[in-house]
C-alpha atoms as a PDB file:
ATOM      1  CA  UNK A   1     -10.940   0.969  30.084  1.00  0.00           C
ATOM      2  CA  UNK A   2     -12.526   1.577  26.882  1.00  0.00           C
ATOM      3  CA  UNK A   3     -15.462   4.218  26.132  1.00  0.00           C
ATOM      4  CA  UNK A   4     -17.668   3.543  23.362  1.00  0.00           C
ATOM      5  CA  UNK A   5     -20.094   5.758  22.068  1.00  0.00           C
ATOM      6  CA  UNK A   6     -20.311   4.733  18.133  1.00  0.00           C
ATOM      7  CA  UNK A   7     -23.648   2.962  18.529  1.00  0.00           C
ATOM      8  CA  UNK A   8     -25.132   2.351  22.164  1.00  0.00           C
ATOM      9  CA  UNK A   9     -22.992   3.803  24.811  1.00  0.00           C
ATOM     10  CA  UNK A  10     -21.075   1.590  26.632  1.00  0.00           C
ATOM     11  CA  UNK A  11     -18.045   0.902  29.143  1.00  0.00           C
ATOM     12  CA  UNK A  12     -15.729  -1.864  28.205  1.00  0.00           C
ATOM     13  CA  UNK A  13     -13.140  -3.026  31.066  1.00  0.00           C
ATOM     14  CA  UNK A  14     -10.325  -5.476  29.412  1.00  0.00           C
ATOM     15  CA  UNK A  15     -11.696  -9.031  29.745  1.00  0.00           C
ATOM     16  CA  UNK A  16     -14.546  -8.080  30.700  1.00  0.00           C
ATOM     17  CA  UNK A  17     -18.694  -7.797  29.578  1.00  0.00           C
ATOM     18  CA  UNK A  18     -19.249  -4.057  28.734  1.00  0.00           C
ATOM     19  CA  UNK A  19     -20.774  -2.242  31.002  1.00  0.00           C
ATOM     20  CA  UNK A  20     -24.268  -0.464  29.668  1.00  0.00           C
ATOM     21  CA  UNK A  21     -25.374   2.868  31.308  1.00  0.00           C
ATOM     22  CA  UNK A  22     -29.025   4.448  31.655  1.00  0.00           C
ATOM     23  CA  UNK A  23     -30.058   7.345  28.734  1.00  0.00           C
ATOM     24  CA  UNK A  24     -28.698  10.494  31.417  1.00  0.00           C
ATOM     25  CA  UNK A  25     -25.732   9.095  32.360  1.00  0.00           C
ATOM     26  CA  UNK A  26     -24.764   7.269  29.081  1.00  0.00           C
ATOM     27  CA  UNK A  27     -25.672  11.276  27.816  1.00  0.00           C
ATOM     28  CA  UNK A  28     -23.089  12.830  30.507  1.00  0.00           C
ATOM     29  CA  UNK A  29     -20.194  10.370  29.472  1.00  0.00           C
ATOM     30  CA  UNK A  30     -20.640  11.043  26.172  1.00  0.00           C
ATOM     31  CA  UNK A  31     -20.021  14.618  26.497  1.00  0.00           C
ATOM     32  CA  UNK A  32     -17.155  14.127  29.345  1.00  0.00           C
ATOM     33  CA  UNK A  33     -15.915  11.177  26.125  1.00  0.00           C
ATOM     34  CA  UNK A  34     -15.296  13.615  23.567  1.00  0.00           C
ATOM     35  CA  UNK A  35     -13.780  16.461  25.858  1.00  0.00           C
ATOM     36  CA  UNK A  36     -11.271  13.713  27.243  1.00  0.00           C
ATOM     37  CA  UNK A  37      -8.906  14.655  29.775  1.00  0.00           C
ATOM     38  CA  UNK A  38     -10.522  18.102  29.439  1.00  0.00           C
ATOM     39  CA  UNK A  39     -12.852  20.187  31.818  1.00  0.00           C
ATOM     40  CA  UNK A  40     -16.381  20.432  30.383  1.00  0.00           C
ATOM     41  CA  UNK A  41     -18.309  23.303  32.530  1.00  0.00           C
ATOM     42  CA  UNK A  42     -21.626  22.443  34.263  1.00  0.00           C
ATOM     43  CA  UNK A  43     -23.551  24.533  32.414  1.00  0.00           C
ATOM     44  CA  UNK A  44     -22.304  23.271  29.269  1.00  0.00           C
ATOM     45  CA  UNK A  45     -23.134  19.746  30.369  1.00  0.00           C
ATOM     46  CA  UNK A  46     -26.786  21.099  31.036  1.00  0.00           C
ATOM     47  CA  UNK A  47     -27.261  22.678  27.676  1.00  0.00           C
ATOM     48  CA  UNK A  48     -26.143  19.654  26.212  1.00  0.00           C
ATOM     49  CA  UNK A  49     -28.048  17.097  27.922  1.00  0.00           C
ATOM     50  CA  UNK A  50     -30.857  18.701  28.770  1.00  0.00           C
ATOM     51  CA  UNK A  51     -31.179  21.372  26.265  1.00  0.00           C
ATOM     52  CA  UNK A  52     -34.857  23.791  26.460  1.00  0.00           C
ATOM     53  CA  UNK A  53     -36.083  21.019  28.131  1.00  0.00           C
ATOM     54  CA  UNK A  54     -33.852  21.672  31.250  1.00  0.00           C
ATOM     55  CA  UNK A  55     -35.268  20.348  34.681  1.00  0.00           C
ATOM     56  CA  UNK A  56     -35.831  22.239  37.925  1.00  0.00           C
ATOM     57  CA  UNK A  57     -32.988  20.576  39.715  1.00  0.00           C
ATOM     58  CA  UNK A  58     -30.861  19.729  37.025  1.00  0.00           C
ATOM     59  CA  UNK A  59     -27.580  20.473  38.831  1.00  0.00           C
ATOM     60  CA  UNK A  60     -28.961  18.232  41.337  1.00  0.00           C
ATOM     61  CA  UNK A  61     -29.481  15.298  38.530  1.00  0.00           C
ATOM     62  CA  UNK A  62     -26.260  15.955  37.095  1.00  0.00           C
ATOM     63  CA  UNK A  63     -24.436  15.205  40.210  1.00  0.00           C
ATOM     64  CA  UNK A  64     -26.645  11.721  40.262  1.00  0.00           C
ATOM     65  CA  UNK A  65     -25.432  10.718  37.148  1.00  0.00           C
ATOM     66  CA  UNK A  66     -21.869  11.608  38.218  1.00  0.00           C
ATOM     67  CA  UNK A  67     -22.545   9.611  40.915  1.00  0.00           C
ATOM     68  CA  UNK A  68     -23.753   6.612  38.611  1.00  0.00           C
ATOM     69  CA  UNK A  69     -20.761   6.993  36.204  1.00  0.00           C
ATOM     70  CA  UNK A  70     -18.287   6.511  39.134  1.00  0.00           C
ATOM     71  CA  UNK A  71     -20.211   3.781  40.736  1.00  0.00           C
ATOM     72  CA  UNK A  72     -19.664   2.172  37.252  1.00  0.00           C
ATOM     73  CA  UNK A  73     -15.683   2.695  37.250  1.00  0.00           C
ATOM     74  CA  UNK A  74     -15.715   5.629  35.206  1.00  0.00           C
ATOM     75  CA  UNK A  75     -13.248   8.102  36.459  1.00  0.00           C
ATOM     76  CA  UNK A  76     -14.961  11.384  36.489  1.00  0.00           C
ATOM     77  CA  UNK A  77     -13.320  14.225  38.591  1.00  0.00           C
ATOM     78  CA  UNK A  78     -14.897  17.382  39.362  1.00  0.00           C
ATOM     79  CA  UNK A  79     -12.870  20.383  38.583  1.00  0.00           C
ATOM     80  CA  UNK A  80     -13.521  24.389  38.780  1.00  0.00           C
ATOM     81  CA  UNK A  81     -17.116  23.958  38.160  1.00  0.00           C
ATOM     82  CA  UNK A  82     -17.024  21.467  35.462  1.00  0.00           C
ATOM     83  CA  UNK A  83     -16.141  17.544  35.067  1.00  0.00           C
ATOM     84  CA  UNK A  84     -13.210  15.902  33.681  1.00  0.00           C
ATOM     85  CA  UNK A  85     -13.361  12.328  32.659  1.00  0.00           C
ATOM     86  CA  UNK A  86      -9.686  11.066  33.437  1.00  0.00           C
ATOM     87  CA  UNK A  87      -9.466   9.303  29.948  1.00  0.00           C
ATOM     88  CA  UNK A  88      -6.627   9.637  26.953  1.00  0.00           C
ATOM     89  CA  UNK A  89      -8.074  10.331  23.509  1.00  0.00           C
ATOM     90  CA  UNK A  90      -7.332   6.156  22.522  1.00  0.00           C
ATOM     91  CA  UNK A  91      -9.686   5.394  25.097  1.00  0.00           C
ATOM     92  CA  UNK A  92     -12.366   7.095  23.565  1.00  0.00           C
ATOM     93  CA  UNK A  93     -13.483   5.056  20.214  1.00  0.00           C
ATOM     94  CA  UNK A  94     -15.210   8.085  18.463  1.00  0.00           C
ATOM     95  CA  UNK A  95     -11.773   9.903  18.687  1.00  0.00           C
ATOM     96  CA  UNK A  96      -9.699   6.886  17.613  1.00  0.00           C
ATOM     97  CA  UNK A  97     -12.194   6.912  14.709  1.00  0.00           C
ATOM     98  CA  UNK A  98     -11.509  10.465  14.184  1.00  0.00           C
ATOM     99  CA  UNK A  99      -7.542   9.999  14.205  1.00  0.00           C
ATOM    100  CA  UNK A 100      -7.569   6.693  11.801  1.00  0.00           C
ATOM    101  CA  UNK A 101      -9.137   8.639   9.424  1.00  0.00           C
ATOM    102  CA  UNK A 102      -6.916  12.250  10.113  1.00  0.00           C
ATOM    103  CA  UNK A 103      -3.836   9.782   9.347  1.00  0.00           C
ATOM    104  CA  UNK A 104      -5.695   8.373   6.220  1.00  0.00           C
ATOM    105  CA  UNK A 105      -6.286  11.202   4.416  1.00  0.00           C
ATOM    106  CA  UNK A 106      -2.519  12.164   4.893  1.00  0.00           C
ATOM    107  CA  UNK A 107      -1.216   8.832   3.839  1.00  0.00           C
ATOM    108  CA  UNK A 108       0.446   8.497   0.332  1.00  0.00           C
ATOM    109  CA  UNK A 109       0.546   4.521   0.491  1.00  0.00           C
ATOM    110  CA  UNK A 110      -2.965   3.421  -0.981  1.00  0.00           C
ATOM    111  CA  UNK A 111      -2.695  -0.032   1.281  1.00  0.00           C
ATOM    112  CA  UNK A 112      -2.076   1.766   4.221  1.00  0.00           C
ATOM    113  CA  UNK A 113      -4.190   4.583   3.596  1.00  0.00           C
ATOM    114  CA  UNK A 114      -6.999   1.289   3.307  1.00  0.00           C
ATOM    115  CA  UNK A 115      -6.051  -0.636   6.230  1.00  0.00           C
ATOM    116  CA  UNK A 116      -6.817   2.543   8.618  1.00  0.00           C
ATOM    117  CA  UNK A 117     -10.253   3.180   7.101  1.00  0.00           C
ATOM    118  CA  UNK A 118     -10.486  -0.377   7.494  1.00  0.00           C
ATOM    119  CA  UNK A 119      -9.861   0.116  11.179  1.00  0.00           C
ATOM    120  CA  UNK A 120     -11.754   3.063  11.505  1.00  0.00           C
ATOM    121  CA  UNK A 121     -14.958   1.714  10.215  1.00  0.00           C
ATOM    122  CA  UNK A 122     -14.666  -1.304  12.224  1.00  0.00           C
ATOM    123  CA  UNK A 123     -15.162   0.853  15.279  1.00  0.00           C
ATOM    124  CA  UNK A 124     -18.618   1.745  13.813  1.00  0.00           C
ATOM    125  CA  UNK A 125     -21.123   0.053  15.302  1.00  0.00           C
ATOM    126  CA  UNK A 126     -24.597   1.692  14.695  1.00  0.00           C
ATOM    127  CA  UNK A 127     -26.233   5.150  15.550  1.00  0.00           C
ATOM    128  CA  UNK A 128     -24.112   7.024  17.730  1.00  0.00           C
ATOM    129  CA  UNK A 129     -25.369   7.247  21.906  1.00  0.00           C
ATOM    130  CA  UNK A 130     -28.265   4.379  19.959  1.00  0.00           C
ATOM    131  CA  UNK A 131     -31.407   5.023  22.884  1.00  0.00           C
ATOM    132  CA  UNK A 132     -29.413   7.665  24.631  1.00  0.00           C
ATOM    133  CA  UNK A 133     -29.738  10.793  22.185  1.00  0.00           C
ATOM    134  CA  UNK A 134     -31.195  14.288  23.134  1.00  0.00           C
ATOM    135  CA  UNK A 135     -32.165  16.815  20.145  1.00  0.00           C
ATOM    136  CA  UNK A 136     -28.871  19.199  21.438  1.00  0.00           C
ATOM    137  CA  UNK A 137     -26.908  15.969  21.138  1.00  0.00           C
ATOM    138  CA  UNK A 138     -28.209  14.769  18.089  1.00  0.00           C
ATOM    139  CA  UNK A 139     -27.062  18.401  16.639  1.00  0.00           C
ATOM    140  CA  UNK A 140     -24.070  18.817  18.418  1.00  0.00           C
ATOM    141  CA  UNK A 141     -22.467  14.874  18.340  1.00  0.00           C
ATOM    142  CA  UNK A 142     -24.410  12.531  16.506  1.00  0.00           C
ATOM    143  CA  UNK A 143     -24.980  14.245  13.278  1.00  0.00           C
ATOM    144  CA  UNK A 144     -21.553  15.399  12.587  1.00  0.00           C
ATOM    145  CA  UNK A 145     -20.358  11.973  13.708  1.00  0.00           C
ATOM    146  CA  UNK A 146     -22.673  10.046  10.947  1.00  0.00           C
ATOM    147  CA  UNK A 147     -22.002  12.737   8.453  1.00  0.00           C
ATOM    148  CA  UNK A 148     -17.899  11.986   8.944  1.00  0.00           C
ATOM    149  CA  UNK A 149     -19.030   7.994   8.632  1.00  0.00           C
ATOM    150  CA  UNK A 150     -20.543   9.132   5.441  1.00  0.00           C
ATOM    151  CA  UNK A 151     -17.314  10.381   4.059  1.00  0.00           C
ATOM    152  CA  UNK A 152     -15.316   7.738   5.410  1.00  0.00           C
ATOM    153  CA  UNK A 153     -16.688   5.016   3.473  1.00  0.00           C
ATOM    154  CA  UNK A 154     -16.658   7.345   0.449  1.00  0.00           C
ATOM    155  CA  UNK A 155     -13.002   8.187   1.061  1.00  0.00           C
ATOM    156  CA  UNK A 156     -12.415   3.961   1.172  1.00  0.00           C
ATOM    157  CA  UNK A 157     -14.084   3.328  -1.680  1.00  0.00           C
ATOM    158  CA  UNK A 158     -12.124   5.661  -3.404  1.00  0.00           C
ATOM    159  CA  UNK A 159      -9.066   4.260  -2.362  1.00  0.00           C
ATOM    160  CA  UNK A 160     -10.925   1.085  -3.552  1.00  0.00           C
ATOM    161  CA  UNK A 161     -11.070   2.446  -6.956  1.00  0.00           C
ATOM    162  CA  UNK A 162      -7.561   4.149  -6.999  1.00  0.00           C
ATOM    163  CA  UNK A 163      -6.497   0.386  -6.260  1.00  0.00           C
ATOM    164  CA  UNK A 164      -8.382  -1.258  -8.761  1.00  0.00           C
ATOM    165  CA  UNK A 165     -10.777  -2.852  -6.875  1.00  0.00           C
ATOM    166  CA  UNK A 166     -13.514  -2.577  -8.757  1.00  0.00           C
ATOM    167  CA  UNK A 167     -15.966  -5.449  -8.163  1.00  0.00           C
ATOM    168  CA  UNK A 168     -15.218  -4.666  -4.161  1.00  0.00           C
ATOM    169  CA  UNK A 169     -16.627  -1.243  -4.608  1.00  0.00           C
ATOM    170  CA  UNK A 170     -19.689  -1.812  -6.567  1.00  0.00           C
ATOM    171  CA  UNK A 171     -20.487  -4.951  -3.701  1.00  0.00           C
ATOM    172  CA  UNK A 172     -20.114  -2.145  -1.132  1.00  0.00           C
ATOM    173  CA  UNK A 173     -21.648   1.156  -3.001  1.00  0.00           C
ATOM    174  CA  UNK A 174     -24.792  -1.060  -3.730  1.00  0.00           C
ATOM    175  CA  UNK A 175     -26.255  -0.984  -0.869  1.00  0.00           C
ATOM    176  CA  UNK A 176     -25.079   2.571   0.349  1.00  0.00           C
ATOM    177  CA  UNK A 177     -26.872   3.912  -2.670  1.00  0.00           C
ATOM    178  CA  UNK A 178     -29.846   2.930  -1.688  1.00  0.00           C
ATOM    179  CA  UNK A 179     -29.586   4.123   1.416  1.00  0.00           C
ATOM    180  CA  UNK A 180     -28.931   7.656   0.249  1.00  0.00           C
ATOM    181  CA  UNK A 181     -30.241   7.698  -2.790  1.00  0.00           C
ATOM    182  CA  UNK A 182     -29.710  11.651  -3.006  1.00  0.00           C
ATOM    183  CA  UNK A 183     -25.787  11.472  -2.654  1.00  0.00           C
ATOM    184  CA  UNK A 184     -24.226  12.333  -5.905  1.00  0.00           C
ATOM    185  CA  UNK A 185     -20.699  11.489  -5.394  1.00  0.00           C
ATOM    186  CA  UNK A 186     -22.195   7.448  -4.383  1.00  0.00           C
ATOM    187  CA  UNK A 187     -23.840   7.830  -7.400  1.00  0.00           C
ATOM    188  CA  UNK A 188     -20.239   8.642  -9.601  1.00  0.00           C
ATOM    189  CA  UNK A 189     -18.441   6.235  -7.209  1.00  0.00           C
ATOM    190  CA  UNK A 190     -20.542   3.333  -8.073  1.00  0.00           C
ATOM    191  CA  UNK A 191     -21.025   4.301 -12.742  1.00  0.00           C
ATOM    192  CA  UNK A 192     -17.237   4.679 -11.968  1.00  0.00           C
ATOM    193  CA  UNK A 193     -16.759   1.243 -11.103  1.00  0.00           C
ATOM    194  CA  UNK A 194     -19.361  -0.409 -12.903  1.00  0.00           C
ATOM    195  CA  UNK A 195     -17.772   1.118 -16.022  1.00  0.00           C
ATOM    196  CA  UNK A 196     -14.193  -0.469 -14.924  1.00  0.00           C
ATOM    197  CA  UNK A 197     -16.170  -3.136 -14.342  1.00  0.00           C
ATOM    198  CA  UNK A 198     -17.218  -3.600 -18.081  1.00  0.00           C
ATOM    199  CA  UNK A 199     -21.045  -3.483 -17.039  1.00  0.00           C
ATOM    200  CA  UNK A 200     -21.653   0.191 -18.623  1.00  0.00           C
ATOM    201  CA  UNK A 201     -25.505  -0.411 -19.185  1.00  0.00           C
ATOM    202  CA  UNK A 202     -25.883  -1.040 -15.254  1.00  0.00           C
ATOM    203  CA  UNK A 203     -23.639   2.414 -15.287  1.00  0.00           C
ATOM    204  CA  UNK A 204     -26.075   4.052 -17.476  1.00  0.00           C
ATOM    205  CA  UNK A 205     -29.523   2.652 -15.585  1.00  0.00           C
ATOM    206  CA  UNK A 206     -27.574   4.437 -12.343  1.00  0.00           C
ATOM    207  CA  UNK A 207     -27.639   7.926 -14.119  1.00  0.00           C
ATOM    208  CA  UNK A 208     -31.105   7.444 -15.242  1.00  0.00           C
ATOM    209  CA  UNK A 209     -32.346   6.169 -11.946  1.00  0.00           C
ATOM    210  CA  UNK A 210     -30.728   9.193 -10.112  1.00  0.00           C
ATOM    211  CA  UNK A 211     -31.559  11.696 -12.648  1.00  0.00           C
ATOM    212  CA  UNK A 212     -35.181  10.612 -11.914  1.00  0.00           C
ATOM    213  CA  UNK A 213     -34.840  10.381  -8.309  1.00  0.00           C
ATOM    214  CA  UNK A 214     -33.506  14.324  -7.966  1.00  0.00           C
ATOM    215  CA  UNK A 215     -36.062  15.792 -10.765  1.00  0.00           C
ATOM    216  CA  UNK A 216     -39.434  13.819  -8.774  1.00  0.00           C
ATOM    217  CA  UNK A 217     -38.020  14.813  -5.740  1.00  0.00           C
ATOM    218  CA  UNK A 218     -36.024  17.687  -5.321  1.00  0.00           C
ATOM    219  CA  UNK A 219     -36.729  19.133  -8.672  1.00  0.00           C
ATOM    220  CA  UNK A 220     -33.134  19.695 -10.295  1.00  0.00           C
ATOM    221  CA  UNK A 221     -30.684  17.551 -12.622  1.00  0.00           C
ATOM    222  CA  UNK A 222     -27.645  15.945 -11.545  1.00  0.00           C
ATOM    223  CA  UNK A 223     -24.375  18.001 -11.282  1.00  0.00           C
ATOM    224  CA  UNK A 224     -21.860  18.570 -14.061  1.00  0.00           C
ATOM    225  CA  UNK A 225     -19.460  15.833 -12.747  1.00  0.00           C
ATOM    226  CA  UNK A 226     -22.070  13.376 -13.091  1.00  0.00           C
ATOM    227  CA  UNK A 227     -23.527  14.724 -16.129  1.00  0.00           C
ATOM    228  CA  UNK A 228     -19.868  14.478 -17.823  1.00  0.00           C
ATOM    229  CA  UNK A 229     -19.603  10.881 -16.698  1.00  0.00           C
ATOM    230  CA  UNK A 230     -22.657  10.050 -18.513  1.00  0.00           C
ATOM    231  CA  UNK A 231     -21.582  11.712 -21.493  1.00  0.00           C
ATOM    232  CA  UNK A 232     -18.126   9.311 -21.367  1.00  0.00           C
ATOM    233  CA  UNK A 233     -20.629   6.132 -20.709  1.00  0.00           C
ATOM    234  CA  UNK A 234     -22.288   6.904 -23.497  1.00  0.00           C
ATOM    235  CA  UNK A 235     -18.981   7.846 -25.500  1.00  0.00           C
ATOM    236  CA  UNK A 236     -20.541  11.110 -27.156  1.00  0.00           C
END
C-alpha cells in the first residue's frame, strides 16, 4: 500500500485504481503520512486539521474520519491518545521524495546524484493534499514541501550544468523562470547556461529582464552573484 500526498491525496493498493479520500480524511492521513509508524496526539491532529476554525465536536469528527480511513484499508491504530498509521517511511511518497534527495545531495557521482533527483521529481505530481488543504496545513506541510520542490529542481539543474548539459537546462529553466520570476539563483542558472550555450545576448536580455522585474517590483537590484555574472557576459 502506497500513500500519496504530492498532489491530490490518494491510496494506491498494488494493481489496483487508487483510492481517493474526502478533504477531512484525506487531511488526517496526511498528517498520520508524514509521522509514519509514529503516534501523532489528538490534539495535535486537531490543531492541524482544524486549526482556529476548530468544531464543537471535533474529537467526535476525528474519530469519523478514522473510521473512513480504515473503511478504506488504511491501517490506522489508536494509541495513548493519539493515532498511528501502521506505514514504513517508503510507503509514504513525500518521505521517499525527501530521502532521494537526502542521498543526492551526499552523492559524489554526478549520474547518480541525477538519476535520484530524477526519481524524486517523478514522485511530484502537483500541489501537495491538491483540494484537501487547511491554512495550518498549508503552513505546516504544503509550503515547506513546494519550497524543497523548488530546490530540488535547482539542485538538478545544477548537476545538469556540472555535467555539461547545457541545452537540457535552459529547455527546463525556461519555463521555471517564468514561473518565479523573482528567484535569483533561476535567473544565474539559466545566463549560466545560455552563456555555455554560446547564446550570450539571450544571457544578457535575462539580466536586463530581471533587473527590471526586481527594481518595478520590489524596488532593489539584483545580488552581487548575479551582478558579477553580468559583468563576465559582458567581458568588462
Amino acid at each position: 500500500m502506497e500513500f500519496r500526498i504530492l498532489g491530490p491525496v490518494e491510496v494506491r493498493r498494488d494493481g489496483a485504481e487508487p483510492t481517493a479520500l474526502r478533504r477531512k480524511p484525506s487531511q488526517v492521513l496526511a498528517v498520520l503520512a508524514v509521522h509514519c509508524g509514529r503516534r501523532v496526539p489528538v490534539d495535535r491532529l486537531l490543531d492541524l486539521v482544524w486549526g482556529e476554525d476548530l468544531p464543537p465536536r471535533a474529537r467526535k469528527s476525528l474519530q469519523v474520519h478514522i473510521s473512513a480511513l480504515r473503511g478504506a484499508g488504511v491501517p490506522v491504530t489508536h494509541q495513548d491518545a493519539g493515532y498511528v498509521l501502521r506505514a514504513e517511511p517508503d510507503q509514504v511518497d513525500a518521505l521517499r521524495f525527501r530521502g532521494l534527495t537526502a542521498r543526492a545531495a551526499v552523492t559524489a557521482d554526478l549520474d547518480h546524484r541525477r538519476d535520484l533527483y530524477t526519481r524524486a521529481l517523478a514522485l511530484w505530481r502537483g500541489t501537495p493534499l491538491a483540494g484537501a488543504e487547511s491554512e495550518p496545513l498549508r503552513a505546516w506541510l504544503c509550503a515547506p514541501l513546494e519550497a524543497h520542490y523548488l530546490a530540488t529542481l535547482e539542485a538538478a539543474i545544477d548537476t545538469d550544468l556540472a555535467l555539461g548539459r547545457h541545452a537540457q537546462a535552459v529547455e527546463a529553466l525556461t519555463p521555471l523562470v517564468a514561473e518565479h520570476p523573482f528567484s535569483e539563483n533561476l535567473r544565474y542558472q539559466l545566463m549560466t547556461a545560455l552563456l555555455a550555450c554560446g547564446r550570450r545576448t539571450e544571457a544578457l536580455r535575462v539580466f536586463q529582464d530581471v533587473r527590471r522585474t526586481l527594481a518595478d517590483e520590489l524596488g532593489v537590484p539584483p545580488g552581487p552573484q548575479l551582478r558579477e555574472l553580468y559583468r563576465e557576459a559582458l567581458g568588462v
